[in-house]
Protein backbone atom coordinates (compact mmCIF):
# COMPACT_ATOMS: atom_id res chain seq x y z
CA UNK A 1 95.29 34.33 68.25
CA UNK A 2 96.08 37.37 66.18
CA UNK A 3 95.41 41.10 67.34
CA UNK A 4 95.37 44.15 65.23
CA UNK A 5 95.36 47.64 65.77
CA UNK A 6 97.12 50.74 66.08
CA UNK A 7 100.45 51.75 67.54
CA UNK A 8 100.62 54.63 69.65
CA UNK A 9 103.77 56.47 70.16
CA UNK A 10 104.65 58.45 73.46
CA UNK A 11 107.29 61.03 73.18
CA UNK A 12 108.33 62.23 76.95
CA UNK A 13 110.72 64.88 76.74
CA UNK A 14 113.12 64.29 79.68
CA UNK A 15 112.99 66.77 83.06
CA UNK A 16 116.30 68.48 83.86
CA UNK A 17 116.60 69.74 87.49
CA UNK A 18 114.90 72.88 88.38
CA UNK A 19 114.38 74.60 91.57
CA UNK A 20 111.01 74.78 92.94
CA UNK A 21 109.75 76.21 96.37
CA UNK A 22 106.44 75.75 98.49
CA UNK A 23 105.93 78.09 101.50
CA UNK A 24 102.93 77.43 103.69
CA UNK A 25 102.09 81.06 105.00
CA UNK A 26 99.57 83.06 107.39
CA UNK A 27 99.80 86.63 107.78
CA UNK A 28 97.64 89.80 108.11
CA UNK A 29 97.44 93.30 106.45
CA UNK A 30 100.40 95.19 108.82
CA UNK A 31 103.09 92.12 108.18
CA UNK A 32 102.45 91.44 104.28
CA UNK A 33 102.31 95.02 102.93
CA UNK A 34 105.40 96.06 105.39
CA UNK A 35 106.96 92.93 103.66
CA UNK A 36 106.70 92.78 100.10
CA UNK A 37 104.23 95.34 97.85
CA UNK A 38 103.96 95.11 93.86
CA UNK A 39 106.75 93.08 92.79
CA UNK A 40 107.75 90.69 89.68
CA UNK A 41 109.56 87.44 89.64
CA UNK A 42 112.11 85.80 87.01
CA UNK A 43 110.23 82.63 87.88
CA UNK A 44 106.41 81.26 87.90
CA UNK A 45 104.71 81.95 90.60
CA UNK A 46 101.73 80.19 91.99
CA UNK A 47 99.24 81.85 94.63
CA UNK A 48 96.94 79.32 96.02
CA UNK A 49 94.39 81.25 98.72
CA UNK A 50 93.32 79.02 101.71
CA UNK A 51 91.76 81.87 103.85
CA UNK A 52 90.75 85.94 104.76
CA UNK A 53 89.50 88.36 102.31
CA UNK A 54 91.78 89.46 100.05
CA UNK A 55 91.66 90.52 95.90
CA UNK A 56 94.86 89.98 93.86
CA UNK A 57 96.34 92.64 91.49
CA UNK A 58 97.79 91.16 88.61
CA UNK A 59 99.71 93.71 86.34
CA UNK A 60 96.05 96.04 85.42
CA UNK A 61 93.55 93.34 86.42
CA UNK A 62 92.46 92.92 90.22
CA UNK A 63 90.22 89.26 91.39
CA UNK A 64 88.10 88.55 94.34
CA UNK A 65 89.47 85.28 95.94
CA UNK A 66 87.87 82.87 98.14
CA UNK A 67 88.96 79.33 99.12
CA UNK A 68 91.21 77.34 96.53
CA UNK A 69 91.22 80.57 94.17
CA UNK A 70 94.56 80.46 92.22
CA UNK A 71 96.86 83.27 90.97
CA UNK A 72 98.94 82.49 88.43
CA UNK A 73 102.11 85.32 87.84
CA UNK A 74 104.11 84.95 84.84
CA UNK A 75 107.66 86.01 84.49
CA UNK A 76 108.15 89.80 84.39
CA UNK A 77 104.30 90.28 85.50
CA UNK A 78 103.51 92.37 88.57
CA UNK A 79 100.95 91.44 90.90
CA UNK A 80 100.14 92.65 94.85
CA UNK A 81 97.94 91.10 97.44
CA UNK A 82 95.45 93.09 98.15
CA UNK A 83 93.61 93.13 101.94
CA UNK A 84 90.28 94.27 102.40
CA UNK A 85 90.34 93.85 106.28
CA UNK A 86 92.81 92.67 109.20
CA UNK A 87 91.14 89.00 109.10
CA UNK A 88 94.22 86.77 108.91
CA UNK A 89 95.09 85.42 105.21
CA UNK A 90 96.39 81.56 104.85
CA UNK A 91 97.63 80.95 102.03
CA UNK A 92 100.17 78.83 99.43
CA UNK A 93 103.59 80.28 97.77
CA UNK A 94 104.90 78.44 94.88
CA UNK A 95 107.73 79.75 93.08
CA UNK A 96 109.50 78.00 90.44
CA UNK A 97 111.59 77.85 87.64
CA UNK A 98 111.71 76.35 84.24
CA UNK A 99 114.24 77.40 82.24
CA UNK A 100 116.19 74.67 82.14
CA UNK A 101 112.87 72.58 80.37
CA UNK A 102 111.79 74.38 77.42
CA UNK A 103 109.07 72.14 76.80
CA UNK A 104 107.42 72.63 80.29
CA UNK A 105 107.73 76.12 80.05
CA UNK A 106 106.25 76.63 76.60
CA UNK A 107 103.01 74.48 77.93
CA UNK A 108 102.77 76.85 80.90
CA UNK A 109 103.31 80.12 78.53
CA UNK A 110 101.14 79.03 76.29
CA UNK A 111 99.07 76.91 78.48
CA UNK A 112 97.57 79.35 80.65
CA UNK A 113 96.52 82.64 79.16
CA UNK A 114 94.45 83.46 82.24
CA UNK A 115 96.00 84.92 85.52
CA UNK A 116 93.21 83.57 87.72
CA UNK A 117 91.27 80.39 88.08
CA UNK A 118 88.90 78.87 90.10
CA UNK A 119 88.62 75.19 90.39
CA UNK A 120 85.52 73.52 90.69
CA UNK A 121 83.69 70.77 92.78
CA UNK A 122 86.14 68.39 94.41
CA UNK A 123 89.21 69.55 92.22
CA UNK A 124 88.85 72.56 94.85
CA UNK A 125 89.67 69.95 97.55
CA UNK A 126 92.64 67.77 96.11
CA UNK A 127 94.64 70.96 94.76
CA UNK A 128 95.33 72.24 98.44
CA UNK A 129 95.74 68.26 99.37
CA UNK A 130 98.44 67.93 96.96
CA UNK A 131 99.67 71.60 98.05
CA UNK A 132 99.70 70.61 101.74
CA UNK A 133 101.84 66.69 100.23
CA UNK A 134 104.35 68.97 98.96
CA UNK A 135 104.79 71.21 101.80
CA UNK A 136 104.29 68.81 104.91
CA UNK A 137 104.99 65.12 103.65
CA UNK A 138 107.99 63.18 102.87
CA UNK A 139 107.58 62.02 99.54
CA UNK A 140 109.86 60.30 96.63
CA UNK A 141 111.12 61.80 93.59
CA UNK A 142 108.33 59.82 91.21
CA UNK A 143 105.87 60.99 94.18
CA UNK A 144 107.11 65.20 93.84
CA UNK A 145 106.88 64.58 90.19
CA UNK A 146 103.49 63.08 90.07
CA UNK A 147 102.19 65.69 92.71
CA UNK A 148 103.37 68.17 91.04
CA UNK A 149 102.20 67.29 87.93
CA UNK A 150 99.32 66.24 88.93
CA UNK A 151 98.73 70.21 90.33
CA UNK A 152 99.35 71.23 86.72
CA UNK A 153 96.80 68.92 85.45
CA UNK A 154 94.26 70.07 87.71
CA UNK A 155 94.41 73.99 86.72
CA UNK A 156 94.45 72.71 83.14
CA UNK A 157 91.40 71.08 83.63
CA UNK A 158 90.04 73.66 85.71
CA UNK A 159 91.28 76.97 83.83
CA UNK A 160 88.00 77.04 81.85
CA UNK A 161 85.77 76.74 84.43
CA UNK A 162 85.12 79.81 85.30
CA UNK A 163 85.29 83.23 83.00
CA UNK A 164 86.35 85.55 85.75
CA UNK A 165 86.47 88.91 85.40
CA UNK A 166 88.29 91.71 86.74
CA UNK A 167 86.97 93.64 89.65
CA UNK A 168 88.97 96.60 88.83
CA UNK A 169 86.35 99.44 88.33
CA UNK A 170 86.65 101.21 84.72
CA UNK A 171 87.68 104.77 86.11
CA UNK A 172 90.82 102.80 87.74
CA UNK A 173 91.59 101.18 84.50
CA UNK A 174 92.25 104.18 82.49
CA UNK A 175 93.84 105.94 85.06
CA UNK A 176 96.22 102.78 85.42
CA UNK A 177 96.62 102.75 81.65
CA UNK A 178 97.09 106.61 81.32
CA UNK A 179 100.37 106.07 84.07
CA UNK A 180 101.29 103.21 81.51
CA UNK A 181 101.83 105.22 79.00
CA UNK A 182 104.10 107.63 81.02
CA UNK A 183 105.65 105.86 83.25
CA UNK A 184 108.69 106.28 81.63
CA UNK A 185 108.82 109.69 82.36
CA UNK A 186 108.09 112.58 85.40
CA UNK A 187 104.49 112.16 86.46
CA UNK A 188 102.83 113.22 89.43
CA UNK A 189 99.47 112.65 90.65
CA UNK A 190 98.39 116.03 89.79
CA UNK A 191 99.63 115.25 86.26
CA UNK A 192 97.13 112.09 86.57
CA UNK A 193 94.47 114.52 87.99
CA UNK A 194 94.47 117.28 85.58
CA UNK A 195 94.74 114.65 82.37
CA UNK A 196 91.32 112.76 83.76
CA UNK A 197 89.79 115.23 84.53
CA UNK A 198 89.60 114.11 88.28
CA UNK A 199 90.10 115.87 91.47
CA UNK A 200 93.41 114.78 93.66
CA UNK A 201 91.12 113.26 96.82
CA UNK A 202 88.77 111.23 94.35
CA UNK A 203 91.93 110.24 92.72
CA UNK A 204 93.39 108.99 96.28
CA UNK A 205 90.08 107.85 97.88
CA UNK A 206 89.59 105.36 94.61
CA UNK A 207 93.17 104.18 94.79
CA UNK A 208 92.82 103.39 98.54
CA UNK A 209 89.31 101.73 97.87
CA UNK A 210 90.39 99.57 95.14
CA UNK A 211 94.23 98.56 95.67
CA UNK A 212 94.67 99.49 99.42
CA UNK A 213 97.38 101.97 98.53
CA UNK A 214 98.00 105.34 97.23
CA UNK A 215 98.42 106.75 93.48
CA UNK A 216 101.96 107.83 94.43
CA UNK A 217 102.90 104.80 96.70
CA UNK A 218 101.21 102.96 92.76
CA UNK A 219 103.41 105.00 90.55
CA UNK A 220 106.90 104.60 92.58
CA UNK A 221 106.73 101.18 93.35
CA UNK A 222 105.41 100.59 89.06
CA UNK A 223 108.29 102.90 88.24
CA UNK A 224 110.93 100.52 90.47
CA UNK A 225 109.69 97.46 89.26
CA UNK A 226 110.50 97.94 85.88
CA UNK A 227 113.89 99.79 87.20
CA UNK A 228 114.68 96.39 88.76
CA UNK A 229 113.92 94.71 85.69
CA UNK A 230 115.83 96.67 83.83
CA UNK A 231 118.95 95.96 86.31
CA UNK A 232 118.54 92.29 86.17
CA UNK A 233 119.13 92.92 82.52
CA UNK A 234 122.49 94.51 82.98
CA UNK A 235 121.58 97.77 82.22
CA UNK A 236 123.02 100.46 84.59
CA UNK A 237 121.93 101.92 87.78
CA UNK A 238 121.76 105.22 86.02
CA UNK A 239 119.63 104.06 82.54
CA UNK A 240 117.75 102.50 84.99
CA UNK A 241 116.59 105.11 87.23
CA UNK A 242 116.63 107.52 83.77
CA UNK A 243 114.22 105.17 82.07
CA UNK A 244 111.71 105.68 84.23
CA UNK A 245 111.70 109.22 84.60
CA UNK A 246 114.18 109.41 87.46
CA UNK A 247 116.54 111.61 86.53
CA UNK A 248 117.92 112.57 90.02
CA UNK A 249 120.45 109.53 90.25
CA UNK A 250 120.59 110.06 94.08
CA UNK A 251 117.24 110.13 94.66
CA UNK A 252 116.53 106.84 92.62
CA UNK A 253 118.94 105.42 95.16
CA UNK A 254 117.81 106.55 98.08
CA UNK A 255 113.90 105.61 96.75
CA UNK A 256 115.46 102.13 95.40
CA UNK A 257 117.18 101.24 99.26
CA UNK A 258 113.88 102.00 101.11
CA UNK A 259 111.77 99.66 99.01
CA UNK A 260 114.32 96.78 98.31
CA UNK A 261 116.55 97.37 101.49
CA UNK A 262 119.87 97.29 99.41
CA UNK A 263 120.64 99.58 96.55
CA UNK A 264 120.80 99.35 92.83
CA UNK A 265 123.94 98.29 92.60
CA UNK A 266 123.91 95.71 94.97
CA UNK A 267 120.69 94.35 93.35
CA UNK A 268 122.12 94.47 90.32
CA UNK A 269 125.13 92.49 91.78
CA UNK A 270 123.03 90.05 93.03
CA UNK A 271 121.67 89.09 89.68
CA UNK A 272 125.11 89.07 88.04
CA UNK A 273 127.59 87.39 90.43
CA UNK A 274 130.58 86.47 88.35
């Protein structure tokens, strides 16, 4: 018997090595925020919510979450959780990175646009099942790769879903955007006040409200994320601090150590080991 048809051709690029870490986490309001406050990552960073009541700030946009809610960070964004009470907060931590396979990492640039999603139905279900296989379980190599691409497939399929919104109210977007645009230089919250047209304890109450921290606690630790940026870069500890609007060299030291426990240098070093 004779069969006709069509050919169809598979090109799979091939997967180089590449780190990837999976945390399994609970905390609460006093740990996390004494830990770790608005930060960035060189690699992608997945936030998979299993419990409490938290929001997510992701550079100016700020989401509700609720069971099986995903945050998605790209390189180079900054994002902060968010607590709206002491209720303890389970959650995932993936962190990964995919430099070394172009092809993956174009399909995740270009892939996912959105910083939140929301799967739906049972989808909900198996992404913190295949979360809690590559956390807890002893798997293979074809098993990690499956699981993990099977993850992928999932927020693909799911990233559509739902058209979610930011929560951030409109006031605290253009006060957020008016610091973007001088953040690169001296500004104080009186600056912020006076531009807006807002008085100093509005300006603090909707700060607190909103992103459960203050305009000034907002601006410095803004100002030393793109500082550290800058020093993974290579550029100096002093065109760092200058570039955003530090131009006390000391006291961009001393306000670098308290928030990343070793100073600019060091940091730098870290990034740039010979």
């Amino acid at each position: 018997m004779l069969y006709s048809g069509n050919i169809t051709k598979l090109n799979i690029p091939a997967l180089n090595e590449f780190d990837f870490q999976i945390k399994l986490t609970e905390t609460n309001r006093s740990i996390h925020t004494h830990e770790i406050g608005l930060h960035t990552h060189s690699e992608f960073e997945l936030y998979i919510n299993l419990s409490g009541d938290v929001s997510f700030l992701v550079e100016n946009n700020l989401y509700d979450l609720k069971r099986g809610d995903v945050i998605i960070a790209r390189p180079g964004e900054y994002h902060h959780c968010v607590y709206r009470s002491d209720a303890p907060h389970k959650l995932f931590w993936i962190l990964f990175d995919c430099q070394k396979n172009k092809d993956i990492l174009d399909f995740l640039k270009d892939g996912f646009r959105e910083n939140y999603i929301s799967p739906q139905g049972d989808l909900r279900e198996e992404l913190i099942d295949l979360c809690y296989a590559l956390h807890h379980r002893s798997l293979t190599n074809e098993e990690k790769i499956y699981t993990f691409f099977r993850l992928f497939a999932i927020l693909k399929q799911s990233k559509n879903a739902i058209s979610a919104k930011s929560v951030l109210p409109q006031d605290l977007c253009k006060i957020m955007d008016y610091i973007d645009c001088y953040i690169h230089e001296e500004i104080t919250v009186a600056d912020i006040a006076k531009a807006l047209y807002i008085s100093q304890s509005t300006l603090e109450r909707r700060f607190k409200e909103a992103l459960d921290m203050t305009p000034l606690e907002y601006i410095r630790k803004k100002k030393l994320v793109l500082a550290a940026q800058m020093l993974q870069e290579g550029k100096s500890v002093l065109t760092a601090g200058t570039s955003v609007g530090y131009n006390d060299n000391s006291y961009f030291i001393e306000l670098f150590k308290h928030y990343y426990k070793i100073t600019p240098y060091q940091y730098k070093k870290k990034w740039h080991k010979t």
